[in-house]
PDB file of N, CA and C in Angstrom:
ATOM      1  N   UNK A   1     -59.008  -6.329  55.754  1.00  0.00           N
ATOM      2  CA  UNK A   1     -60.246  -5.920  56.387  1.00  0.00           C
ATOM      3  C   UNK A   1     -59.956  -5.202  57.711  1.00  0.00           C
ATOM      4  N   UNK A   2     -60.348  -3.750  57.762  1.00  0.00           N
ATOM      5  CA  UNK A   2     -60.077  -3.435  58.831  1.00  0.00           C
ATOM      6  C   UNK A   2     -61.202  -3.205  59.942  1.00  0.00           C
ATOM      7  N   UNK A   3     -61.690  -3.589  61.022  1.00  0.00           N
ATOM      8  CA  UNK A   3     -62.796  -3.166  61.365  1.00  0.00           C
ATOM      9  C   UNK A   3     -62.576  -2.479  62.694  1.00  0.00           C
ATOM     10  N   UNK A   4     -63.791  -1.479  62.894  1.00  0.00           N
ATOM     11  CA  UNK A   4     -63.476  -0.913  63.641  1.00  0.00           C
ATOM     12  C   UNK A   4     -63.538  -1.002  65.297  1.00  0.00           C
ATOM     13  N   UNK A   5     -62.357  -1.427  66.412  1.00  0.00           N
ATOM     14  CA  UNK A   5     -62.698  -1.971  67.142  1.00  0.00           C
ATOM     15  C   UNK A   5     -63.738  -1.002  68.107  1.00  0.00           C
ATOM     16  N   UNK A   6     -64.964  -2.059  68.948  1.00  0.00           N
ATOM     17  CA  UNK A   6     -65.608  -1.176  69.986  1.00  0.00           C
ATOM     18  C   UNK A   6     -65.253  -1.135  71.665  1.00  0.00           C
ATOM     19  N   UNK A   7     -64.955   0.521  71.447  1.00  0.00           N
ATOM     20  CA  UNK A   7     -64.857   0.495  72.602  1.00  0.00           C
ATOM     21  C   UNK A   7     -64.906  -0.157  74.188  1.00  0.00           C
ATOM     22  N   UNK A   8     -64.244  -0.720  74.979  1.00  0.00           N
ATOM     23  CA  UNK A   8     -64.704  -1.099  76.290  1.00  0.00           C
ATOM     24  C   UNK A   8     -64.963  -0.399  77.109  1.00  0.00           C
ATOM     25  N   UNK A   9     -64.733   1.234  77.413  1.00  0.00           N
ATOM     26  CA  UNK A   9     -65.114   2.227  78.384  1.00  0.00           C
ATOM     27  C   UNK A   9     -66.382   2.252  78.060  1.00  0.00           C
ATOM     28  N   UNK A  10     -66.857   2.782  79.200  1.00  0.00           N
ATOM     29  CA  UNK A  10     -68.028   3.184  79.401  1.00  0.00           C
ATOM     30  C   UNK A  10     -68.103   4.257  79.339  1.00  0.00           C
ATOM     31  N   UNK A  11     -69.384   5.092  78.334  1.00  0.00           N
ATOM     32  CA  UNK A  11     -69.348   6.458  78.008  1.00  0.00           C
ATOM     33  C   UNK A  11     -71.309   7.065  78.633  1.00  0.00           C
ATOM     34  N   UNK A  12     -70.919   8.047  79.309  1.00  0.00           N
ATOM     35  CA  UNK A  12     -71.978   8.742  79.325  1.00  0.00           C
ATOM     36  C   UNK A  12     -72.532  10.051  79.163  1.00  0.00           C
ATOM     37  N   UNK A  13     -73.415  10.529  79.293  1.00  0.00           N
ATOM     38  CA  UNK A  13     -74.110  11.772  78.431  1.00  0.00           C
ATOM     39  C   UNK A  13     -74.920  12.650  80.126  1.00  0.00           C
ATOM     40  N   UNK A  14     -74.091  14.352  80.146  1.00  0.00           N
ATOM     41  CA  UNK A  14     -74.965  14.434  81.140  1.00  0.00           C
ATOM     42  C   UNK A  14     -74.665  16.166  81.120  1.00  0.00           C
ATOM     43  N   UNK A  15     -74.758  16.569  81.818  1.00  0.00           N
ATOM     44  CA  UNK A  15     -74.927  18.316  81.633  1.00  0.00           C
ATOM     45  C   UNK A  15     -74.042  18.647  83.268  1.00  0.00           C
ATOM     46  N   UNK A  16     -73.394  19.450  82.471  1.00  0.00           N
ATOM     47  CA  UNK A  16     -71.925  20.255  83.255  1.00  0.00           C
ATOM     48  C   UNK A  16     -72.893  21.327  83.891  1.00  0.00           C
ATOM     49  N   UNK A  17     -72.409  20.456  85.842  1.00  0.00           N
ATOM     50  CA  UNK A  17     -73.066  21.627  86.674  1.00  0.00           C
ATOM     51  C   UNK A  17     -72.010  22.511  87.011  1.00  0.00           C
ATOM     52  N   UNK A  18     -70.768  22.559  87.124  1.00  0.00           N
ATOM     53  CA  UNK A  18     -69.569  23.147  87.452  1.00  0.00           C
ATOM     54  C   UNK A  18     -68.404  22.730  86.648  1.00  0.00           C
ATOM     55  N   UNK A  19     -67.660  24.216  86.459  1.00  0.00           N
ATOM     56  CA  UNK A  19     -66.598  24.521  85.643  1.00  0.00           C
ATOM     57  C   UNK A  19     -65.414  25.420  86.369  1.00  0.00           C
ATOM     58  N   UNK A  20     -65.890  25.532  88.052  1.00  0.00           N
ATOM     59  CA  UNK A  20     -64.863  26.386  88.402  1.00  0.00           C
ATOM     60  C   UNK A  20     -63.668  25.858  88.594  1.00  0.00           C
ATOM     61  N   UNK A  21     -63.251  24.457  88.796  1.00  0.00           N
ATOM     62  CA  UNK A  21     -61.963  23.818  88.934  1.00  0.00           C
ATOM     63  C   UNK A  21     -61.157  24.016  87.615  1.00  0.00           C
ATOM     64  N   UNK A  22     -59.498  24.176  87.668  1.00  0.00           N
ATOM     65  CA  UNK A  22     -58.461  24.253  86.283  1.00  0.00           C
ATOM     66  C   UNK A  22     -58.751  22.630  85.912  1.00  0.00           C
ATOM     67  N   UNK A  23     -59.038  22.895  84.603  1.00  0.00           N
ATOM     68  CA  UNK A  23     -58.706  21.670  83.408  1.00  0.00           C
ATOM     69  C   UNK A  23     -59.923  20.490  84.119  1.00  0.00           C
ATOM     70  N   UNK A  24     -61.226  20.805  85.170  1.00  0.00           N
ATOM     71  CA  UNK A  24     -62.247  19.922  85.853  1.00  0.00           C
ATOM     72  C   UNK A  24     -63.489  20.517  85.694  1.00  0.00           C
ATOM     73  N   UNK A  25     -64.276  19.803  85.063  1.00  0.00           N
ATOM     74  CA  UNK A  25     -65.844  19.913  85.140  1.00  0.00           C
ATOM     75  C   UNK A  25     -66.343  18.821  85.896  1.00  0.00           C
ATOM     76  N   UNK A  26     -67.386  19.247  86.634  1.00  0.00           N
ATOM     77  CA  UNK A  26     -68.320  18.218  87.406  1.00  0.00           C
ATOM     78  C   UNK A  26     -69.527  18.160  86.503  1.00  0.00           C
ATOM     79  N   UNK A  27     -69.881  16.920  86.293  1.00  0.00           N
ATOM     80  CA  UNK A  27     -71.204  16.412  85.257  1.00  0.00           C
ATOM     81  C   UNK A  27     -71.728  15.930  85.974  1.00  0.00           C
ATOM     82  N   UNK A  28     -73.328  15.964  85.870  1.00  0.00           N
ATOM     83  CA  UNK A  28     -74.037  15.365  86.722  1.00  0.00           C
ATOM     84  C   UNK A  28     -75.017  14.602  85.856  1.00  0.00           C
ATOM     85  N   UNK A  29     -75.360  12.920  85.660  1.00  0.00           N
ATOM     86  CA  UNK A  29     -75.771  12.247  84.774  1.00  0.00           C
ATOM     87  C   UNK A  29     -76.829  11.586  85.708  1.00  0.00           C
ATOM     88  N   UNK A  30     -78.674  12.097  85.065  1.00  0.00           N
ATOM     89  CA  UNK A  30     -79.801  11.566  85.877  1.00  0.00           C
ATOM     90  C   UNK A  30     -80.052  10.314  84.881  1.00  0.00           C
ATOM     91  N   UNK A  31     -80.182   9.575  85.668  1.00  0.00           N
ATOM     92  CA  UNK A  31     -81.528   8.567  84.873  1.00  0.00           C
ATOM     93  C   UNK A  31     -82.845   7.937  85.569  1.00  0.00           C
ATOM     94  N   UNK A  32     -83.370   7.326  85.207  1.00  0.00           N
ATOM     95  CA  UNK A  32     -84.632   6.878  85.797  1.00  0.00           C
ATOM     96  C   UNK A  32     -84.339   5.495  85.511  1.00  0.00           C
ATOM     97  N   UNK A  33     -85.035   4.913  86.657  1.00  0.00           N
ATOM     98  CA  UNK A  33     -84.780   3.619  87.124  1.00  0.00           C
ATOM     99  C   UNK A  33     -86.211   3.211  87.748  1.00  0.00           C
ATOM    100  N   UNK A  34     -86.705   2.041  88.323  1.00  0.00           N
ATOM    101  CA  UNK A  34     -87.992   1.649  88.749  1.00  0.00           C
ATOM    102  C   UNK A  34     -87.624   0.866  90.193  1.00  0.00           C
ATOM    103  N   UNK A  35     -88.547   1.639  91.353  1.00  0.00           N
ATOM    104  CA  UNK A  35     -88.323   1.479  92.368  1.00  0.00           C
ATOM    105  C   UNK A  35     -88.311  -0.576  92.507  1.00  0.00           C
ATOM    106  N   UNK A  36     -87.478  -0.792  93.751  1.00  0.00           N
ATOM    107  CA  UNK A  36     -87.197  -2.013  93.244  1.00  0.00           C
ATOM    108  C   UNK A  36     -88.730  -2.938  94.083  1.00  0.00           C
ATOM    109  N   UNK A  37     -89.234  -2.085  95.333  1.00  0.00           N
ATOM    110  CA  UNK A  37     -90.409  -2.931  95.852  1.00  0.00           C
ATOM    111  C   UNK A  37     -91.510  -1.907  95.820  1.00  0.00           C
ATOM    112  N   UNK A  38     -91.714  -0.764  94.869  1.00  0.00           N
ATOM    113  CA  UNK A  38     -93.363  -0.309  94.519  1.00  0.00           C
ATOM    114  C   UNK A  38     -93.232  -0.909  93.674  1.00  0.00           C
ATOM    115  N   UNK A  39     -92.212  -0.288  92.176  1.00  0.00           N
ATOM    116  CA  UNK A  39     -92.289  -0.149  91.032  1.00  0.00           C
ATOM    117  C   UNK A  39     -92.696   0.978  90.391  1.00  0.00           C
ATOM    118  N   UNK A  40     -92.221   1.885  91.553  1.00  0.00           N
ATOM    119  CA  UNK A  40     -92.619   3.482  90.959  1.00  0.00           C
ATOM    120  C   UNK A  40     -91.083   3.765  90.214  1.00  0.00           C
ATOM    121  N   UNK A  41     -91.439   4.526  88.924  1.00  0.00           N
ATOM    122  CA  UNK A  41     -90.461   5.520  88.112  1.00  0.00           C
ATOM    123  C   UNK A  41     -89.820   6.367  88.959  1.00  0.00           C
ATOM    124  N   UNK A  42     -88.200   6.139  89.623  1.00  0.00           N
ATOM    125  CA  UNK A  42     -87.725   6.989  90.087  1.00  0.00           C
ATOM    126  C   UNK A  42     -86.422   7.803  89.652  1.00  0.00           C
ATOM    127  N   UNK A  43     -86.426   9.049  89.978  1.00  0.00           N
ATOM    128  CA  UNK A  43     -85.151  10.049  89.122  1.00  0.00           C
ATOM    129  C   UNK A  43     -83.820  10.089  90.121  1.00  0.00           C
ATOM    130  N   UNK A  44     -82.480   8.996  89.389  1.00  0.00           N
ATOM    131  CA  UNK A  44     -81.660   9.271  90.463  1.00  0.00           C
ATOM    132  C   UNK A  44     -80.982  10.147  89.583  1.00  0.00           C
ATOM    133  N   UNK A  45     -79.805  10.117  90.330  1.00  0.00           N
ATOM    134  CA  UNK A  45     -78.545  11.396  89.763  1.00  0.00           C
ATOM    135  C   UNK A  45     -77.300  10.655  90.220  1.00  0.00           C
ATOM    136  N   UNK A  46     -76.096  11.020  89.660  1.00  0.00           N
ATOM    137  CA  UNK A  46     -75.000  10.548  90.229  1.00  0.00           C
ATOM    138  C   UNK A  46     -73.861  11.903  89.553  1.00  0.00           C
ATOM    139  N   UNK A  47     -72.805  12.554  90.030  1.00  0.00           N
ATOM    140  CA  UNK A  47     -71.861  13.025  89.692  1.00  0.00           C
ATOM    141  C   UNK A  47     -70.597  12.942  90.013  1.00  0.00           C
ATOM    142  N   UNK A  48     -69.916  13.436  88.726  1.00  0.00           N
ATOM    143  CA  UNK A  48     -68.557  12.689  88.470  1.00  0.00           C
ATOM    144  C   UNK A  48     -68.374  13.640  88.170  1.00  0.00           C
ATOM    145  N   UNK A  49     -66.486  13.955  88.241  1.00  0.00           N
ATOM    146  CA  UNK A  49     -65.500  15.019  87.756  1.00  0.00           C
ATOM    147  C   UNK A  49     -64.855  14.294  86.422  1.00  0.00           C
ATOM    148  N   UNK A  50     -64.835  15.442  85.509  1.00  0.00           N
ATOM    149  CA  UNK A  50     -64.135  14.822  84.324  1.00  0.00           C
ATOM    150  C   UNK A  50     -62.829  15.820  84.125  1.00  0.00           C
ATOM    151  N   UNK A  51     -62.303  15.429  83.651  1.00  0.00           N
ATOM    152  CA  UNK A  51     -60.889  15.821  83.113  1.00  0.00           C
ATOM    153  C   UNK A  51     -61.505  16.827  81.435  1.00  0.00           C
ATOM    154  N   UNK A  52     -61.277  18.121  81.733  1.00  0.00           N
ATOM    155  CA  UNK A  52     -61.638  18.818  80.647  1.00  0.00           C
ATOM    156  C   UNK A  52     -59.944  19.981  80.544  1.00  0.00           C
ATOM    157  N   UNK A  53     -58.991  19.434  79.577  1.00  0.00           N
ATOM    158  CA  UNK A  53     -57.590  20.177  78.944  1.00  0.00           C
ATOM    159  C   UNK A  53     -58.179  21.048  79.177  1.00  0.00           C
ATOM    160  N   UNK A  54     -58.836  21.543  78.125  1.00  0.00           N
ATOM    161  CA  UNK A  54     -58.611  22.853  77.600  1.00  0.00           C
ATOM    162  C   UNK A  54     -59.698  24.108  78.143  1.00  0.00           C
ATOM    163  N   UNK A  55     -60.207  23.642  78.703  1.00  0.00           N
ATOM    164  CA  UNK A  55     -61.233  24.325  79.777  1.00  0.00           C
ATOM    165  C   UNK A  55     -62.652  24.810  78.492  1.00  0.00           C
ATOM    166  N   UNK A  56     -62.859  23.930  77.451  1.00  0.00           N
ATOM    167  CA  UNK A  56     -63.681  24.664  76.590  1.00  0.00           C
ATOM    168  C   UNK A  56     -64.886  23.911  76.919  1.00  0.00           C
ATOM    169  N   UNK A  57     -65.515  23.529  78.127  1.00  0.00           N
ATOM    170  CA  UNK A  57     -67.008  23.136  78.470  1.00  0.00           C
ATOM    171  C   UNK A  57     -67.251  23.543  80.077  1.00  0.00           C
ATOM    172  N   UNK A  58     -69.242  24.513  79.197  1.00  0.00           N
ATOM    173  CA  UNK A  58     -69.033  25.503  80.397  1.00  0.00           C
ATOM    174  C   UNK A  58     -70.214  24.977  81.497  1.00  0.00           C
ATOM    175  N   UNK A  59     -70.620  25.789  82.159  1.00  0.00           N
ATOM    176  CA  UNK A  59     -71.758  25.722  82.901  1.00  0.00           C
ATOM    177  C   UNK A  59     -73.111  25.099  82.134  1.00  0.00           C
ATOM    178  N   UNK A  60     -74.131  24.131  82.172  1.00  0.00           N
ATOM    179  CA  UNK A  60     -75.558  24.253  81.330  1.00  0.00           C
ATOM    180  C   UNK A  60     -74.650  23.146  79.910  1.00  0.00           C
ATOM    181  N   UNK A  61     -73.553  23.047  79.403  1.00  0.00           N
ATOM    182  CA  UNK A  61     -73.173  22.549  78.269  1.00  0.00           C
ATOM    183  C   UNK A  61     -73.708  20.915  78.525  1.00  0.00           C
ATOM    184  N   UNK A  62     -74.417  20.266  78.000  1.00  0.00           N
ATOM    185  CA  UNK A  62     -74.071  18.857  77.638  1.00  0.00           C
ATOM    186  C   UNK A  62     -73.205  18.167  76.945  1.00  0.00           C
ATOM    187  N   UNK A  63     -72.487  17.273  78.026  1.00  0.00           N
ATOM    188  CA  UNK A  63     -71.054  16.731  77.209  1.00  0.00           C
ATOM    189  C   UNK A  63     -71.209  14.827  77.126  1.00  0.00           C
ATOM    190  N   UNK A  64     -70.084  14.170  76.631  1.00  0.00           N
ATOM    191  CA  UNK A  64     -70.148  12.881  76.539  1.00  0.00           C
ATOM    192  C   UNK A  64     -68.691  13.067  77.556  1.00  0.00           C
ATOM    193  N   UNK A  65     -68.746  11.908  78.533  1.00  0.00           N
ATOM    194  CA  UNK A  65     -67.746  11.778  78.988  1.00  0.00           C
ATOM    195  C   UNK A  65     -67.611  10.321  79.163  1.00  0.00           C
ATOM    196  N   UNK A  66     -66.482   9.496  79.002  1.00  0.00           N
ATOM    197  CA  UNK A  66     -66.057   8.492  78.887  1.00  0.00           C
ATOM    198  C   UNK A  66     -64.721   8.017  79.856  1.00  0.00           C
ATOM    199  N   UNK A  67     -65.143   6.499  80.860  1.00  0.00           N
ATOM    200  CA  UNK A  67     -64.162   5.854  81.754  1.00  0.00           C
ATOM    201  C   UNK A  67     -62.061   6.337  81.162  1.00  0.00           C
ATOM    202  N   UNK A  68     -61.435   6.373  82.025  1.00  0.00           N
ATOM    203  CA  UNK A  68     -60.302   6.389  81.443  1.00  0.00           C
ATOM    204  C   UNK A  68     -59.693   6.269  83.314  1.00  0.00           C
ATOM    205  N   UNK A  69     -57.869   6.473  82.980  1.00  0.00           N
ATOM    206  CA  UNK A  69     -57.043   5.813  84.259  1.00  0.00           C
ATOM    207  C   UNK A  69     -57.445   6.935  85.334  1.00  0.00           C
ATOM    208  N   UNK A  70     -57.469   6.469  86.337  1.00  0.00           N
ATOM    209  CA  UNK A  70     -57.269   7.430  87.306  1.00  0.00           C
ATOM    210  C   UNK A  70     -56.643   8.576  87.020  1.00  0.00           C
ATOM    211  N   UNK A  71     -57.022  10.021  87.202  1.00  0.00           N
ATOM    212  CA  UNK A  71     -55.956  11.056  86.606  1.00  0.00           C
ATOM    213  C   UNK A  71     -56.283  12.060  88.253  1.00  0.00           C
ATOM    214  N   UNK A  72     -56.987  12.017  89.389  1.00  0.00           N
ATOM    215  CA  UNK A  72     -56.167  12.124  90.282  1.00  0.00           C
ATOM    216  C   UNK A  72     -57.541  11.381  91.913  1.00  0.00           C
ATOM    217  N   UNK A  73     -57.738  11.937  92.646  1.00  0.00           N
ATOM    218  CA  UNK A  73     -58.223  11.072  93.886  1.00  0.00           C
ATOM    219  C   UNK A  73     -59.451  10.833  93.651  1.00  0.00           C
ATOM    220  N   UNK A  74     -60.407  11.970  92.916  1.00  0.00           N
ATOM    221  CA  UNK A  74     -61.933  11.803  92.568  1.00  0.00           C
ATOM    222  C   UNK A  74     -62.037  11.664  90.696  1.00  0.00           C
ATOM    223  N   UNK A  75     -60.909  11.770  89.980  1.00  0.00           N
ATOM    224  CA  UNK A  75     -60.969  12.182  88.862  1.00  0.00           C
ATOM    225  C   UNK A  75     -60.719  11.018  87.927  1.00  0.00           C
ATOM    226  N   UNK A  76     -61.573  10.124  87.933  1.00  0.00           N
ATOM    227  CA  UNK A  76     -61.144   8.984  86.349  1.00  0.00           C
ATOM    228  C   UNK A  76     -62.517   9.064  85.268  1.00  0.00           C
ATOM    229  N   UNK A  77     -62.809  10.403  84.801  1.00  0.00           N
ATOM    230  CA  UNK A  77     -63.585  10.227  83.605  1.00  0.00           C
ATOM    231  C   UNK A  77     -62.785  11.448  82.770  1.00  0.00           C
ATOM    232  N   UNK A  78     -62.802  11.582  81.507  1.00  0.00           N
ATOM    233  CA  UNK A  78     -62.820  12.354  80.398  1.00  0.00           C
ATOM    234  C   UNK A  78     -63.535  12.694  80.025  1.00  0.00           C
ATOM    235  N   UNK A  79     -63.581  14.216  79.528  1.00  0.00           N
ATOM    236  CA  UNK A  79     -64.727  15.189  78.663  1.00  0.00           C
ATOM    237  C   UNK A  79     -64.383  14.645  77.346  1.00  0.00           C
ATOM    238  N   UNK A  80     -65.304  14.030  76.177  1.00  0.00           N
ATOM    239  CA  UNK A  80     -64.560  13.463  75.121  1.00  0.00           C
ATOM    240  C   UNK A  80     -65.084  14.657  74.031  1.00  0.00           C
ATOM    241  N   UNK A  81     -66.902  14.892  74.162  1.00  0.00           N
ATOM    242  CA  UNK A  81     -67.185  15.912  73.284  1.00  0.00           C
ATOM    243  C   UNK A  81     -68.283  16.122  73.968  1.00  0.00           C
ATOM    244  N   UNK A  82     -68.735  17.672  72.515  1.00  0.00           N
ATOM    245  CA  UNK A  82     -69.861  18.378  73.095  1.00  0.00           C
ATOM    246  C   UNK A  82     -71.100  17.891  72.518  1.00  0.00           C
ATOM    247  N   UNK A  83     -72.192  17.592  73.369  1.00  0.00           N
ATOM    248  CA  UNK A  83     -73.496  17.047  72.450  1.00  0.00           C
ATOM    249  C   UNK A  83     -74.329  18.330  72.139  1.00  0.00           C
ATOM    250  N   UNK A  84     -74.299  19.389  73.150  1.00  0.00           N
ATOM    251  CA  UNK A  84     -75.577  20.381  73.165  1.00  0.00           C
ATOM    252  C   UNK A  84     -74.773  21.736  73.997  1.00  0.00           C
ATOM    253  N   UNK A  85     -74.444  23.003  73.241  1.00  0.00           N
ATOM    254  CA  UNK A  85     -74.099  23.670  74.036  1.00  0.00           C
ATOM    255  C   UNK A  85     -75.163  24.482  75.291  1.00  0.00           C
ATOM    256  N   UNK A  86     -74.738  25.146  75.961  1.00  0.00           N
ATOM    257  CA  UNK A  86     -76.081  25.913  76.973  1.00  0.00           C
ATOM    258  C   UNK A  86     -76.833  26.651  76.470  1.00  0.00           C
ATOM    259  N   UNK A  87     -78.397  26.888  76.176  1.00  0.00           N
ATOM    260  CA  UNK A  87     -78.759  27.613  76.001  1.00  0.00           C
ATOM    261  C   UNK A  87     -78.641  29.021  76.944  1.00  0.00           C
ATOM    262  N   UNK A  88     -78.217  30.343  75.841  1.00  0.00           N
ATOM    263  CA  UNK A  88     -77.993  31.757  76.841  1.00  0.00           C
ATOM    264  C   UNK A  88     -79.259  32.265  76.733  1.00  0.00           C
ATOM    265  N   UNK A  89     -79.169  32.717  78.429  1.00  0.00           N
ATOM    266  CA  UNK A  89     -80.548  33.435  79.203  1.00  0.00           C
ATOM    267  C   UNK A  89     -80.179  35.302  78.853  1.00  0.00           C
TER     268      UNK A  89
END
């Protein structure tokens, strides 16, 4: 029986604001959360640099990126895949 083990990284889903760094995209992943003393719906944001080889995710692309080792001072996530490429203007 082989089953398939699940993951322990943590993976998230967010849209590549920058691609000008070699082999680095910056993703920027919003969610909504509820203020903790109104209880108003609020939109945060947080961004992270991912480790992208091959430089094939661009500006506008939505990617999955997932926890991995430190790979350098701001850089411990991975580009793993593409969910949605950019729509062209």
């Amino acid at each position: 029986m082989t089953e398939a083990k699940k993951s322990l990284k943590r993976t998230l889903v967010g849209k590549v604001v920058s691609d000008k760094r070699a082999k680095t995209v910056t993703v920027l992943i919003e969610r909504r959360v509820k203020h903790e003393l109104y209880g108003k719906i609020v939109g945060k944001s947080s961004k992270y640099h991912a480790h992208d080889e091959n430089g094939e995710y661009k500006l506008g692309d939505t990617i999955e990126i997932t926890e991995s080792r430190p790979i350098s001072k701001t850089k411990n996530w991975v580009a793993v895949r593409l969910v949605q490429k950019a729509i062209a203007v």
